[in-house]
Protein backbone atom coordinates (compact mmCIF):
# COMPACT_ATOMS: atom_id res chain seq x y z
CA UNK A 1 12.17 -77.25 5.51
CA UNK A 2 14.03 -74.80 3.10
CA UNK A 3 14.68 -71.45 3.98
CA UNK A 4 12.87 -69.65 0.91
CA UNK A 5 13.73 -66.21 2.12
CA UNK A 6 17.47 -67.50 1.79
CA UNK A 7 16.96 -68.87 -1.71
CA UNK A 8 14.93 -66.04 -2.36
CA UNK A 9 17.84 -63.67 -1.73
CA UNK A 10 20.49 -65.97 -3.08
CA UNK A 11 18.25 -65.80 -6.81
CA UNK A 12 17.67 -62.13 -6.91
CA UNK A 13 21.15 -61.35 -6.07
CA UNK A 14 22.68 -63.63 -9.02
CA UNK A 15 19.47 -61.66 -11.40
CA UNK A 16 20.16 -58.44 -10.53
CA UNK A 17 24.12 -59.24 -11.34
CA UNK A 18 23.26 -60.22 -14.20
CA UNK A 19 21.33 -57.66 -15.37
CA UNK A 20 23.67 -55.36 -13.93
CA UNK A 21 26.59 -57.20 -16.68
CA UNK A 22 24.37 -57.17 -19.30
CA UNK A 23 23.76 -53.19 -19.24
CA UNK A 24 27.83 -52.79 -18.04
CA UNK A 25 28.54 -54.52 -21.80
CA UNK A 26 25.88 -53.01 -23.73
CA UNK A 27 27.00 -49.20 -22.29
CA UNK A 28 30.47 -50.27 -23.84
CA UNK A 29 29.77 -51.69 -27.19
CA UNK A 30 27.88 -48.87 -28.22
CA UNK A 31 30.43 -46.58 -26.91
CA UNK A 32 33.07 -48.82 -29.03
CA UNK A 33 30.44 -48.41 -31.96
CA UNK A 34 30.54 -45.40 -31.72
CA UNK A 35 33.83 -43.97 -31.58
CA UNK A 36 34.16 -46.34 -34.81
CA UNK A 37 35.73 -44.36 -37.71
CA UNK A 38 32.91 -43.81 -40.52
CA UNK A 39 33.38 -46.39 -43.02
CA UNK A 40 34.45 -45.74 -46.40
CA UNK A 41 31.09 -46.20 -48.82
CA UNK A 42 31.39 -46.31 -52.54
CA UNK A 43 28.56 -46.07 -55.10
CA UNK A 44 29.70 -48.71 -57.78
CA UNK A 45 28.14 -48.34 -61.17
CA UNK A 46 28.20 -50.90 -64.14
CA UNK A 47 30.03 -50.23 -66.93
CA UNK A 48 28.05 -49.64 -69.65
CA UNK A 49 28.67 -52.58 -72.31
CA UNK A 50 27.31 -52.68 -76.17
CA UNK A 51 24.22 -54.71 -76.46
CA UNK A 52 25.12 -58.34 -77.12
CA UNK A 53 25.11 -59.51 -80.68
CA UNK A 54 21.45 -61.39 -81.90
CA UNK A 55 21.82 -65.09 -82.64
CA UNK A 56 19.00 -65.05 -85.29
């Protein structure tokens, strides 16, 4: 018969690693994100252009 408390034990150990990871790399990407420099934003505008000649 298999020894559920043993499997048991074995699963929640590897989840709770896991989970443990997960949270390890999310504390340091948003730590990397941000000590990020600000990035350099630009408002672009058209240039303004005559109207186009009528074909008629």
């Amino acid at each position: 018969m298999p020894d559920y408390a043993k499997m048991y034990r074995k699963l929640f150990n590897a989840q709770s690693d896991a989970i443990a990871l997960l949270q390890q790399v999310q504390q340091e990407t948003e730590e990397m994100y941000i000590s990020a420099p600000e990035p350099d934003i630009r408002v672009l505008t058209p240039k303004e252009t005559e109207d186009p000649p009528a074909d008629e």
